[in-house]
PDB file of N, CA and C in Angstrom:
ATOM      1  N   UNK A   1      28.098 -24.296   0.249  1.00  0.00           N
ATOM      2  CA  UNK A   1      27.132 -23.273  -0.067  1.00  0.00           C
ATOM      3  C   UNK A   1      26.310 -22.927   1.174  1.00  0.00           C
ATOM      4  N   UNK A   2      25.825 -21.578   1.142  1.00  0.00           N
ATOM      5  CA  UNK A   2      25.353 -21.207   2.379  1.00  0.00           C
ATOM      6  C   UNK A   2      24.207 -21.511   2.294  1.00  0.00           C
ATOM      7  N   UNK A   3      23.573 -21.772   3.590  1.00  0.00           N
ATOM      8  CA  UNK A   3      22.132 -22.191   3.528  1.00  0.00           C
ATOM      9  C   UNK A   3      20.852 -21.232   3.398  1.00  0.00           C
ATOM     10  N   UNK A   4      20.128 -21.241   2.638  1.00  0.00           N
ATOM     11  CA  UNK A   4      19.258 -19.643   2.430  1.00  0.00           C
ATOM     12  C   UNK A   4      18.571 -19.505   3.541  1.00  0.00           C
ATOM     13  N   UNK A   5      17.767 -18.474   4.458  1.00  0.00           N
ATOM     14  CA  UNK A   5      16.760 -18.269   5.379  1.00  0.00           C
ATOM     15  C   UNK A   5      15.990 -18.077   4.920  1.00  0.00           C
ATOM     16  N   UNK A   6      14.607 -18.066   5.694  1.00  0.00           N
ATOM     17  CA  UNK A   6      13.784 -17.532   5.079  1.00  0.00           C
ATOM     18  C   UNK A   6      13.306 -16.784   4.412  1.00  0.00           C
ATOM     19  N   UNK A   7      13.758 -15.633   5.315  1.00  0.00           N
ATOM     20  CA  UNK A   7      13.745 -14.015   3.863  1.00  0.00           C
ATOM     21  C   UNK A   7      14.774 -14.237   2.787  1.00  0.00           C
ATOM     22  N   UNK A   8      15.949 -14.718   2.808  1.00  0.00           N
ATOM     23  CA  UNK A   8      16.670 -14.880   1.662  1.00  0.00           C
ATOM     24  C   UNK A   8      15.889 -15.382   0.654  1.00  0.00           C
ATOM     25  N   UNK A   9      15.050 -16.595   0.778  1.00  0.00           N
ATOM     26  CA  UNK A   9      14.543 -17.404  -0.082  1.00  0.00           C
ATOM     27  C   UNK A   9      12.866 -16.352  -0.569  1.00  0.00           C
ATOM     28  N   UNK A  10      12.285 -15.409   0.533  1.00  0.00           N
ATOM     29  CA  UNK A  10      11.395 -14.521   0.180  1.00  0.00           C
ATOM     30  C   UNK A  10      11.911 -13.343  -0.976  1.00  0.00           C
ATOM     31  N   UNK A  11      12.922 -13.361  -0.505  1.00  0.00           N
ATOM     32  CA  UNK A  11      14.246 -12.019  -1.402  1.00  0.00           C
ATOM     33  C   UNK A  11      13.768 -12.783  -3.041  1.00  0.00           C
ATOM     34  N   UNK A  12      14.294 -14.137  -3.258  1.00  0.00           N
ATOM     35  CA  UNK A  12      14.988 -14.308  -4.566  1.00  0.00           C
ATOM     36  C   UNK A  12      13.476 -14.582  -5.242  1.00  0.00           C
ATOM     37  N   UNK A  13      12.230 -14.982  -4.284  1.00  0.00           N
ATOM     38  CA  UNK A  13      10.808 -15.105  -4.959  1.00  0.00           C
ATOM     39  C   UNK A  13       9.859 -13.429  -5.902  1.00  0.00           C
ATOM     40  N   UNK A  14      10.775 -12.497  -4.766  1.00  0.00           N
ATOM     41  CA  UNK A  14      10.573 -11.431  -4.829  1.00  0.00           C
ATOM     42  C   UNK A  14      11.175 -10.893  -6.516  1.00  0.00           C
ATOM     43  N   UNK A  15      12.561 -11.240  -6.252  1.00  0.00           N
ATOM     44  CA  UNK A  15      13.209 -10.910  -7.077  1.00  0.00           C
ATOM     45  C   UNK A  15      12.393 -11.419  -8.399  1.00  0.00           C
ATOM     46  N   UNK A  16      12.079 -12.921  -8.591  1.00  0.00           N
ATOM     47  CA  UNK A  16      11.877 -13.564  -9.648  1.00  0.00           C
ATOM     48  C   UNK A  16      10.717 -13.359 -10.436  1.00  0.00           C
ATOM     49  N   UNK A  17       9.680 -13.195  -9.574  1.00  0.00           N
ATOM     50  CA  UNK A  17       8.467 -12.064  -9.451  1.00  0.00           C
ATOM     51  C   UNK A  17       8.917 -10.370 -10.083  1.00  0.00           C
ATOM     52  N   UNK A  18      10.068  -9.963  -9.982  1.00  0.00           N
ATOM     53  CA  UNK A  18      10.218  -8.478 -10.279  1.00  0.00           C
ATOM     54  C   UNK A  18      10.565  -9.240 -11.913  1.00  0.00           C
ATOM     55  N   UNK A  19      11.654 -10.046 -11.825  1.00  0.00           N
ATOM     56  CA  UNK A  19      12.008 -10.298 -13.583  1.00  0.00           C
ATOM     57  C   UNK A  19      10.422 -10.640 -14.916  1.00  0.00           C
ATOM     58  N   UNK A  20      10.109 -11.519 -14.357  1.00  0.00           N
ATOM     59  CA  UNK A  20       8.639 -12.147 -14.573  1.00  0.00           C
ATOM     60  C   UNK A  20       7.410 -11.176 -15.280  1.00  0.00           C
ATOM     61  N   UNK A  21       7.378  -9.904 -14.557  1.00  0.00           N
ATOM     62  CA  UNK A  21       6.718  -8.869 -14.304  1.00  0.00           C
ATOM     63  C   UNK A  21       6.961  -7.435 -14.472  1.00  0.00           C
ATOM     64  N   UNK A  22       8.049  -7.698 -15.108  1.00  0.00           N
ATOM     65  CA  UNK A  22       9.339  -5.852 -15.174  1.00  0.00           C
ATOM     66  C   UNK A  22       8.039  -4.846 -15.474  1.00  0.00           C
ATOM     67  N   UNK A  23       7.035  -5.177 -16.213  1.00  0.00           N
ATOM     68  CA  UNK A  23       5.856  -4.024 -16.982  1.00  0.00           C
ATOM     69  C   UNK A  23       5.393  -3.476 -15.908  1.00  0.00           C
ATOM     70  N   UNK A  24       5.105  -4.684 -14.772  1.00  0.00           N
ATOM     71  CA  UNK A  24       4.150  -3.996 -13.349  1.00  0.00           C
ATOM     72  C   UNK A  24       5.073  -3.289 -12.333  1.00  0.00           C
ATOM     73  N   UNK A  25       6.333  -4.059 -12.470  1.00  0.00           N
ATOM     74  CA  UNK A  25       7.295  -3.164 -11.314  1.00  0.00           C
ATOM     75  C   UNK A  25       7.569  -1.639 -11.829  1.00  0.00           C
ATOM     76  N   UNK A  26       7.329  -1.594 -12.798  1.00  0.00           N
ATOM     77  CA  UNK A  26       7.990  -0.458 -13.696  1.00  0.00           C
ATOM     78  C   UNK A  26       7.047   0.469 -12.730  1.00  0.00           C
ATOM     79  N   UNK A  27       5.269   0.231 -13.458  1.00  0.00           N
ATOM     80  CA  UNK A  27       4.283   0.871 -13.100  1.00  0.00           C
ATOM     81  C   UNK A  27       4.453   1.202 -11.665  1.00  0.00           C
ATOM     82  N   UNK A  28       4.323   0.426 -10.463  1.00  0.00           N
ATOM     83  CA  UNK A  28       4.666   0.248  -8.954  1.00  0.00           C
ATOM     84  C   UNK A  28       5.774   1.855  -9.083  1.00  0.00           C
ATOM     85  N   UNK A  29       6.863   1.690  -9.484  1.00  0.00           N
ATOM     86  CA  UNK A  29       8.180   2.398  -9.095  1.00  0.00           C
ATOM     87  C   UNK A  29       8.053   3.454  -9.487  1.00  0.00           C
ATOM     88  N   UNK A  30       7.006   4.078 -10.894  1.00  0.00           N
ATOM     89  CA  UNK A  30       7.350   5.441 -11.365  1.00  0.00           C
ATOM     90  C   UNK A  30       6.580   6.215 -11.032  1.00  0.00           C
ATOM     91  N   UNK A  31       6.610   7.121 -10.377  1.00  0.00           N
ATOM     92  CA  UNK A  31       5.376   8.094  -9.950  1.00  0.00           C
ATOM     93  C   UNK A  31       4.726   9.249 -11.835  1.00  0.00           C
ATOM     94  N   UNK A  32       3.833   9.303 -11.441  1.00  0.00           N
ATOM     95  CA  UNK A  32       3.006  10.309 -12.561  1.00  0.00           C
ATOM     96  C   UNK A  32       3.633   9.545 -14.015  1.00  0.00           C
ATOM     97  N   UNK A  33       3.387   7.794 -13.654  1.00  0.00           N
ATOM     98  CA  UNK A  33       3.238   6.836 -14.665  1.00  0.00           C
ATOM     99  C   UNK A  33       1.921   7.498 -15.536  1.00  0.00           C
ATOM    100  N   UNK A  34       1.720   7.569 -16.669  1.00  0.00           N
ATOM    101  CA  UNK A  34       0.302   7.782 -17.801  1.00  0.00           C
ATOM    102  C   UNK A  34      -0.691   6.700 -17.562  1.00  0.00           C
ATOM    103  N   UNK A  35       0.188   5.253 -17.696  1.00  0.00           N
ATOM    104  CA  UNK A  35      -0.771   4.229 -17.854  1.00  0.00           C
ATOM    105  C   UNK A  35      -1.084   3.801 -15.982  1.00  0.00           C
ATOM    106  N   UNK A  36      -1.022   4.822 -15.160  1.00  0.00           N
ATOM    107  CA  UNK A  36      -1.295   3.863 -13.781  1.00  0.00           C
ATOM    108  C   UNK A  36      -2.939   5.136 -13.849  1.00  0.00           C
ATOM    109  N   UNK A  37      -4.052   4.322 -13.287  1.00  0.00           N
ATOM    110  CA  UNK A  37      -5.016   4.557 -13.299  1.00  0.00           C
ATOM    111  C   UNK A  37      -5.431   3.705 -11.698  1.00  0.00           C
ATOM    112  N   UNK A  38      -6.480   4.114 -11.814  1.00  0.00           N
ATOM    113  CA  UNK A  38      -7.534   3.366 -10.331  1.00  0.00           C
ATOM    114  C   UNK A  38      -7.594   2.079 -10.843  1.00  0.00           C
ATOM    115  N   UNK A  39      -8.222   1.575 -11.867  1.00  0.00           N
ATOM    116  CA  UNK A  39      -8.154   0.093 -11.840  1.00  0.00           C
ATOM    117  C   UNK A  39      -6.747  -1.025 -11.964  1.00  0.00           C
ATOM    118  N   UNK A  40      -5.843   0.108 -12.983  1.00  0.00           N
ATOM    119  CA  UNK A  40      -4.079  -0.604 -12.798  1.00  0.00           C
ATOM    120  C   UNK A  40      -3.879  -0.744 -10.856  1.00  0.00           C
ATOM    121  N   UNK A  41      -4.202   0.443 -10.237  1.00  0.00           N
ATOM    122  CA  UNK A  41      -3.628   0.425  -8.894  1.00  0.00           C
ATOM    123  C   UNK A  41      -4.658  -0.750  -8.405  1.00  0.00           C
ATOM    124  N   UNK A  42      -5.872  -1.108  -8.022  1.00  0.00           N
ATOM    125  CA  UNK A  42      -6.229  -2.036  -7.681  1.00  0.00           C
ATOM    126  C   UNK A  42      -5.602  -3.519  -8.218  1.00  0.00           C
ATOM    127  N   UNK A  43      -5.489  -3.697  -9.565  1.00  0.00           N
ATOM    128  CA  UNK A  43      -4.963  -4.999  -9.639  1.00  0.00           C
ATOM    129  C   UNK A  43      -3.937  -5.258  -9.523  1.00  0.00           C
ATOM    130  N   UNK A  44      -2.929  -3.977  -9.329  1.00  0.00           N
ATOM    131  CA  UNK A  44      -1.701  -4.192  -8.718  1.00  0.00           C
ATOM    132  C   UNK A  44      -1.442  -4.510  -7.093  1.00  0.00           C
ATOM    133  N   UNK A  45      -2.885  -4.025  -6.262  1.00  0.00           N
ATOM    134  CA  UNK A  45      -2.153  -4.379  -5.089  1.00  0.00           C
ATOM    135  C   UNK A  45      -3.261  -5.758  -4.742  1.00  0.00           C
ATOM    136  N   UNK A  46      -3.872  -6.310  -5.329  1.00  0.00           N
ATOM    137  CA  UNK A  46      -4.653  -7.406  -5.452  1.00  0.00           C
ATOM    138  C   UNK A  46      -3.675  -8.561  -5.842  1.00  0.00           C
ATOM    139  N   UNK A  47      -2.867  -8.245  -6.876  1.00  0.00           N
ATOM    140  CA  UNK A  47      -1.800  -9.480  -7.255  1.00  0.00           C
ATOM    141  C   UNK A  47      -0.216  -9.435  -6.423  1.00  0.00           C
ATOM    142  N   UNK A  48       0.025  -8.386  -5.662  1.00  0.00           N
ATOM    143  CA  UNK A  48       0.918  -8.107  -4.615  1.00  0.00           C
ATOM    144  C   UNK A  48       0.284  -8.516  -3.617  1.00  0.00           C
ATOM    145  N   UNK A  49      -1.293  -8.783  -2.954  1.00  0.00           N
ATOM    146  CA  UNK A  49      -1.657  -9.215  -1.750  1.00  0.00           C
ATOM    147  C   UNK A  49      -1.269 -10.755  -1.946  1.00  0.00           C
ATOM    148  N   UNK A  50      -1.983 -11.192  -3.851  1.00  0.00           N
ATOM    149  CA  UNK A  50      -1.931 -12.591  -3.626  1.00  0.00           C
ATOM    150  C   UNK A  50      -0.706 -13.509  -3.138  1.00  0.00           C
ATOM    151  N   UNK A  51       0.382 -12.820  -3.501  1.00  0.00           N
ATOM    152  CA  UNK A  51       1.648 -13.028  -3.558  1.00  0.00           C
ATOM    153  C   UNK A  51       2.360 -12.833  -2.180  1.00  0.00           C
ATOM    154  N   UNK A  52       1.571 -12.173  -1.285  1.00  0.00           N
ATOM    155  CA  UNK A  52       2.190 -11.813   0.024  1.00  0.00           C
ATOM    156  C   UNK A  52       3.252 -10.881  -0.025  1.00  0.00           C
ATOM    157  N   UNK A  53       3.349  -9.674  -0.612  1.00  0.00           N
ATOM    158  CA  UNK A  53       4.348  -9.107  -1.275  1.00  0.00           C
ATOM    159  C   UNK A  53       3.597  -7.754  -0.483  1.00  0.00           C
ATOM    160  N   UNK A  54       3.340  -7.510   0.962  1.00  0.00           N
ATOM    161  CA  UNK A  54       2.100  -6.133   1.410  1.00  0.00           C
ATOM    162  C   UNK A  54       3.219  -5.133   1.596  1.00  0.00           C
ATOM    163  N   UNK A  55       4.538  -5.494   1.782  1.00  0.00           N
ATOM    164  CA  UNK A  55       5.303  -4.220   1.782  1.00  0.00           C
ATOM    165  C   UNK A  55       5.322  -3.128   0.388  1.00  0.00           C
ATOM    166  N   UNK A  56       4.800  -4.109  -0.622  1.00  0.00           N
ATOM    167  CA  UNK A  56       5.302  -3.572  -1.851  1.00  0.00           C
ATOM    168  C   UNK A  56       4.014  -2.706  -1.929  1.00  0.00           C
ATOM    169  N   UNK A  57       2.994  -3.403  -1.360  1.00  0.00           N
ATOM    170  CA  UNK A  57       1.579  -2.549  -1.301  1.00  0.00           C
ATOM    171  C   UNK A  57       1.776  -0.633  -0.880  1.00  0.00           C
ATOM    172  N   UNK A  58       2.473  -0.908   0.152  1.00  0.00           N
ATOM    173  CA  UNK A  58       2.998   0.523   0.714  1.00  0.00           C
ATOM    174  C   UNK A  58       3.927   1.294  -0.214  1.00  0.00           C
ATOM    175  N   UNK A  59       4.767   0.365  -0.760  1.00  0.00           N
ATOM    176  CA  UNK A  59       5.572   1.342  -1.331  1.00  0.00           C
ATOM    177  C   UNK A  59       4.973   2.363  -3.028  1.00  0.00           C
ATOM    178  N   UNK A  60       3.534   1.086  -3.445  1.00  0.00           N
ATOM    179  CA  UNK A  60       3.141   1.535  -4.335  1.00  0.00           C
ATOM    180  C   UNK A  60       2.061   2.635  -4.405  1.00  0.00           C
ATOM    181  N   UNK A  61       1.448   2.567  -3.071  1.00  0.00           N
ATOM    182  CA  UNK A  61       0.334   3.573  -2.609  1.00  0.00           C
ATOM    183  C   UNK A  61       1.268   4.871  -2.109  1.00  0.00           C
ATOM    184  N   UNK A  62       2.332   4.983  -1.861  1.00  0.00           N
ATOM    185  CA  UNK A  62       3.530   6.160  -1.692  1.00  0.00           C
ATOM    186  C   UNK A  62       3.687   6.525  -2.203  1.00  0.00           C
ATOM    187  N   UNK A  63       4.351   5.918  -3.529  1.00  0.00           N
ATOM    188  CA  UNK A  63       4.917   6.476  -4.901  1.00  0.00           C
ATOM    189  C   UNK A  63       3.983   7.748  -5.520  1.00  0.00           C
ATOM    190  N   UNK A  64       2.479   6.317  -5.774  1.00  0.00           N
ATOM    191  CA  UNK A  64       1.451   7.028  -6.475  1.00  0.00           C
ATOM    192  C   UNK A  64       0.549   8.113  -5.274  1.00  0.00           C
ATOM    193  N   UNK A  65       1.021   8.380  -4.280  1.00  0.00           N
ATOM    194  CA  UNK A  65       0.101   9.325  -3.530  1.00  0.00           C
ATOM    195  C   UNK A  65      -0.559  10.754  -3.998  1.00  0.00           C
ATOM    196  N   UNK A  66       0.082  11.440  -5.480  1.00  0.00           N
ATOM    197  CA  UNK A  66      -0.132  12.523  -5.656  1.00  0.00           C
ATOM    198  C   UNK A  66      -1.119  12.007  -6.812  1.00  0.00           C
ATOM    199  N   UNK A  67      -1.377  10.934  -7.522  1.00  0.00           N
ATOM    200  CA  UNK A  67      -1.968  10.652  -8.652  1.00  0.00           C
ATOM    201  C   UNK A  67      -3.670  11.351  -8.320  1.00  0.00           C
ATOM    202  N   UNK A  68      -4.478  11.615  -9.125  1.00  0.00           N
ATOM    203  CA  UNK A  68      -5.812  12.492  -9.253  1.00  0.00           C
ATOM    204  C   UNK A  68      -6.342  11.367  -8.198  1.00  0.00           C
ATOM    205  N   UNK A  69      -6.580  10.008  -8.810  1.00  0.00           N
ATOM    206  CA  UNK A  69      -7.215   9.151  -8.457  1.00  0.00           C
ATOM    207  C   UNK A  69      -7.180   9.012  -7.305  1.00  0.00           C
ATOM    208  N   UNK A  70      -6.166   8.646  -6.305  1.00  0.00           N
ATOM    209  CA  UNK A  70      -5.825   8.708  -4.975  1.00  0.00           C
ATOM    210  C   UNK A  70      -6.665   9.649  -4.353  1.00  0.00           C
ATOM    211  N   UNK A  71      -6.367  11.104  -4.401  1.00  0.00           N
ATOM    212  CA  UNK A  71      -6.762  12.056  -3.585  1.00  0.00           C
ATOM    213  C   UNK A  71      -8.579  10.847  -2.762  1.00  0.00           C
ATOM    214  N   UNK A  72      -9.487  10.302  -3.773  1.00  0.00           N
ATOM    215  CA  UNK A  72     -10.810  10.205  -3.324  1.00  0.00           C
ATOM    216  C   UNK A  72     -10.103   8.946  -2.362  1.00  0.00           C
ATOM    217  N   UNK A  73      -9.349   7.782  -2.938  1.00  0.00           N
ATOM    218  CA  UNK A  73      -9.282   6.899  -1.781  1.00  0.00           C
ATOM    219  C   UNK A  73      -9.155   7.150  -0.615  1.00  0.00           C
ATOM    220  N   UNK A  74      -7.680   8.126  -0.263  1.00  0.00           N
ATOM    221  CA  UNK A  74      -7.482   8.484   0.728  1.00  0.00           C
ATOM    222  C   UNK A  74      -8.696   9.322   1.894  1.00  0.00           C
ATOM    223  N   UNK A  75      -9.412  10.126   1.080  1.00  0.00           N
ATOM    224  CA  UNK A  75     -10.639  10.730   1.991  1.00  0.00           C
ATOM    225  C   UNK A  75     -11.548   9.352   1.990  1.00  0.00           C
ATOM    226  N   UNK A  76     -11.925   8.750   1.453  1.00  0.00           N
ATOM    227  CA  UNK A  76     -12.768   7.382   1.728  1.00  0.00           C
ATOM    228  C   UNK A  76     -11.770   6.535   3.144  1.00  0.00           C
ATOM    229  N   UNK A  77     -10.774   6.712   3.114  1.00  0.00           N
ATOM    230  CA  UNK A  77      -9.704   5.971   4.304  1.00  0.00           C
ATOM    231  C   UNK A  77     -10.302   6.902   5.458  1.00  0.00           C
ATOM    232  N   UNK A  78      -9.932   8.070   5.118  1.00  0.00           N
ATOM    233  CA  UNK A  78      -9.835   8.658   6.495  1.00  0.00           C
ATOM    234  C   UNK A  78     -11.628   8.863   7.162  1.00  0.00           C
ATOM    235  N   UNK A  79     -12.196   8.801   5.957  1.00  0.00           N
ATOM    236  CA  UNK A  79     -13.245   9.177   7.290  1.00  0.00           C
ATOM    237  C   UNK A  79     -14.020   7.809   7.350  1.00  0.00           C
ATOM    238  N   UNK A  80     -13.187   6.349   6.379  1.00  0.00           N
ATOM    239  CA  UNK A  80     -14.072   5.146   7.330  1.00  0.00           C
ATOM    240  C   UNK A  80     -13.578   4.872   8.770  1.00  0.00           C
ATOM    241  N   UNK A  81     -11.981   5.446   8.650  1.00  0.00           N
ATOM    242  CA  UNK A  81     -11.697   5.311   9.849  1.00  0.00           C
ATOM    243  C   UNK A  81     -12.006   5.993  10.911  1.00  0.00           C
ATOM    244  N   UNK A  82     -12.498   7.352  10.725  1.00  0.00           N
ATOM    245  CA  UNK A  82     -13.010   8.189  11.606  1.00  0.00           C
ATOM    246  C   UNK A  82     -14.290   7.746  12.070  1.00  0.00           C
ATOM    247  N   UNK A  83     -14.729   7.021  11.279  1.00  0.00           N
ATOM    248  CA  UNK A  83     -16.312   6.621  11.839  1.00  0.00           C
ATOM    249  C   UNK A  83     -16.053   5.273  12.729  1.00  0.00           C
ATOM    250  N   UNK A  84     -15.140   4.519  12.403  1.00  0.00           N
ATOM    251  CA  UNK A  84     -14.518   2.816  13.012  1.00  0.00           C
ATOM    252  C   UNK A  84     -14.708   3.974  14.509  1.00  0.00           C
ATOM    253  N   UNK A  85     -13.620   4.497  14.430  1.00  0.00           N
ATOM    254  CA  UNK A  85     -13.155   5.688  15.695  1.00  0.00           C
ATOM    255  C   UNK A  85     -13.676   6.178  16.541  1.00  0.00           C
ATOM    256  N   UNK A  86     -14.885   6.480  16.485  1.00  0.00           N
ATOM    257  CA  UNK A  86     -16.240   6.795  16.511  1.00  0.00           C
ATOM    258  C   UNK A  86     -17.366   6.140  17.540  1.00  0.00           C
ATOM    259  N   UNK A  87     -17.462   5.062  16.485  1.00  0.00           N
ATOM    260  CA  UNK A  87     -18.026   3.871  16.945  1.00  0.00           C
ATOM    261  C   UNK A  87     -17.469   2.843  17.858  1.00  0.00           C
ATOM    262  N   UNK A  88     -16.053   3.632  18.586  1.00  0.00           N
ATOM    263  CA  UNK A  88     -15.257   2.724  18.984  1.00  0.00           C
ATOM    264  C   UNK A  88     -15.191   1.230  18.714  1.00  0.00           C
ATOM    265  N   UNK A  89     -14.636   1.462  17.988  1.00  0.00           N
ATOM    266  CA  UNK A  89     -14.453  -0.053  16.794  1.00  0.00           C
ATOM    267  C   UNK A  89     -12.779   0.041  16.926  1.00  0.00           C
ATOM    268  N   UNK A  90     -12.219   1.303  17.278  1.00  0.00           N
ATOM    269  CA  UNK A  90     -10.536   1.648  17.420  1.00  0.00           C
ATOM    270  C   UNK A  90     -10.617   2.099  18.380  1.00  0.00           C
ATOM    271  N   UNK A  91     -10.043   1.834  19.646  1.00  0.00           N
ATOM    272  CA  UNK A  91      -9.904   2.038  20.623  1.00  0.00           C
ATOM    273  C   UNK A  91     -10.999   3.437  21.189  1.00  0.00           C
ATOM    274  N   UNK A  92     -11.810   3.780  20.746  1.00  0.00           N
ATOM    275  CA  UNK A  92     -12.722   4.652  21.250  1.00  0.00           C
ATOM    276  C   UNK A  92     -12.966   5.826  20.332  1.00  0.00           C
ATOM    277  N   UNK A  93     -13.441   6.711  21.147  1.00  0.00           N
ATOM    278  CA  UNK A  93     -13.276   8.266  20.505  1.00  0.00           C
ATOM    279  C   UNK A  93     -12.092   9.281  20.884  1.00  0.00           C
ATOM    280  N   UNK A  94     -12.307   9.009  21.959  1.00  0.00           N
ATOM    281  CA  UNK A  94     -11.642   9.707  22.909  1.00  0.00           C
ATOM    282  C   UNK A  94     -10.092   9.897  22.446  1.00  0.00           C
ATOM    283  N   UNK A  95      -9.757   8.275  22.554  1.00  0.00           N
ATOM    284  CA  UNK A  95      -8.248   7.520  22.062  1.00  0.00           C
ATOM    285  C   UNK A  95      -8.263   7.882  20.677  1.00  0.00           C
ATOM    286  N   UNK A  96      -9.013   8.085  19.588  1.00  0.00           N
ATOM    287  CA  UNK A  96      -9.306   8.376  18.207  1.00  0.00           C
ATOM    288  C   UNK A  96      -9.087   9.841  17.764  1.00  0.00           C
ATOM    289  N   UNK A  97      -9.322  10.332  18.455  1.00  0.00           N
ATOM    290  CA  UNK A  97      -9.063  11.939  18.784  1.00  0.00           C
ATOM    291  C   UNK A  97      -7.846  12.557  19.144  1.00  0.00           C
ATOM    292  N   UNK A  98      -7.492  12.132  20.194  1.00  0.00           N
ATOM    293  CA  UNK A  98      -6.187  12.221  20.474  1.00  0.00           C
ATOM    294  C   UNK A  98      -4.778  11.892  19.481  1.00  0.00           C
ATOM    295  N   UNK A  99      -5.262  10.534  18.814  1.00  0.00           N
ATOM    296  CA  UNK A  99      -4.348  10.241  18.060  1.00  0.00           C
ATOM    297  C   UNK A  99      -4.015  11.207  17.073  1.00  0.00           C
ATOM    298  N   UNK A 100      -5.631  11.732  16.281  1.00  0.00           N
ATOM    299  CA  UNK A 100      -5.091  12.598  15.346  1.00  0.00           C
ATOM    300  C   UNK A 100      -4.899  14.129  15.490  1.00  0.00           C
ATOM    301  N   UNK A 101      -4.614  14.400  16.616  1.00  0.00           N
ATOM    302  CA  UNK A 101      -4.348  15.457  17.542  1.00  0.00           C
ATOM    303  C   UNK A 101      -2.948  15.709  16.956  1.00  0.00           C
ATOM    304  N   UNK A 102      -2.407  14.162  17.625  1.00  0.00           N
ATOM    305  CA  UNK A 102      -0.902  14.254  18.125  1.00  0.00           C
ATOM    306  C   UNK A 102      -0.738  14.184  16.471  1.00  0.00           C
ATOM    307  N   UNK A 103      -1.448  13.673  15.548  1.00  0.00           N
ATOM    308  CA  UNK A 103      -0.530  13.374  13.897  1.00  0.00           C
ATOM    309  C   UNK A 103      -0.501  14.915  13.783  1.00  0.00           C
ATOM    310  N   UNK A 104      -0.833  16.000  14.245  1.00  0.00           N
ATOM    311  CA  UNK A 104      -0.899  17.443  13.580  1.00  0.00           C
ATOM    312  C   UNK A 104       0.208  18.156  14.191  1.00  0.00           C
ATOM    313  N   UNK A 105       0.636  17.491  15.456  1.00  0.00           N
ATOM    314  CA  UNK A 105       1.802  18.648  15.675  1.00  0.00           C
ATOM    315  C   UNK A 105       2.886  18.442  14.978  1.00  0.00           C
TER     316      UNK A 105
END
């Protein structure tokens, strides 16, 4: 028998976690789900952090990107980061500026 690696053995935790849980993966996977709300999306990526599972974090903040709720997170993202940016807390202003220069072309 072959010997598992690490991610193999992350794969089948993953996996066992998806069987365990089918109600939340469901939620995670379907976009313009009824029952996904702001507080479902927080305790979903709260019990995906606990789990070390942050890719799944991305894939669930993707899915749901068009949901009502989102629209406010995302402006709460962008302009704490604009202020981090700012305050050069991220590589400056200057460098902060530029970056989202270049995200527009």
């Amino acid at each position: 028998m072959e010997k598992l690696t690490k991610r193999d053995k992350h794969t089948v935790r993953f996996l066992n976690w998806i069987n365990r849980y089918s109600g939340w993966w469901y939620l995670i996977c379907t976009p313009d789900e009824e029952h996904m709300n702001l507080s479902t999306m927080k305790m979903l990526i709260e019990r995906l952090a606990k789990e070390q599972f942050y890719e799944v974090i991305f894939v669930l903040i993707t899915v749901h990107r068009n949901a009502g709720f989102m629209d406010s997170v995302f402006k709460k993202m962008l302009l704490e980061s604009i202020i981090s940016g700012w305050k050069g807390e991220v590589n400056g202003k200057e460098q902060f500026l530029s970056q989202i220069t270049d995200l527009l072309t």
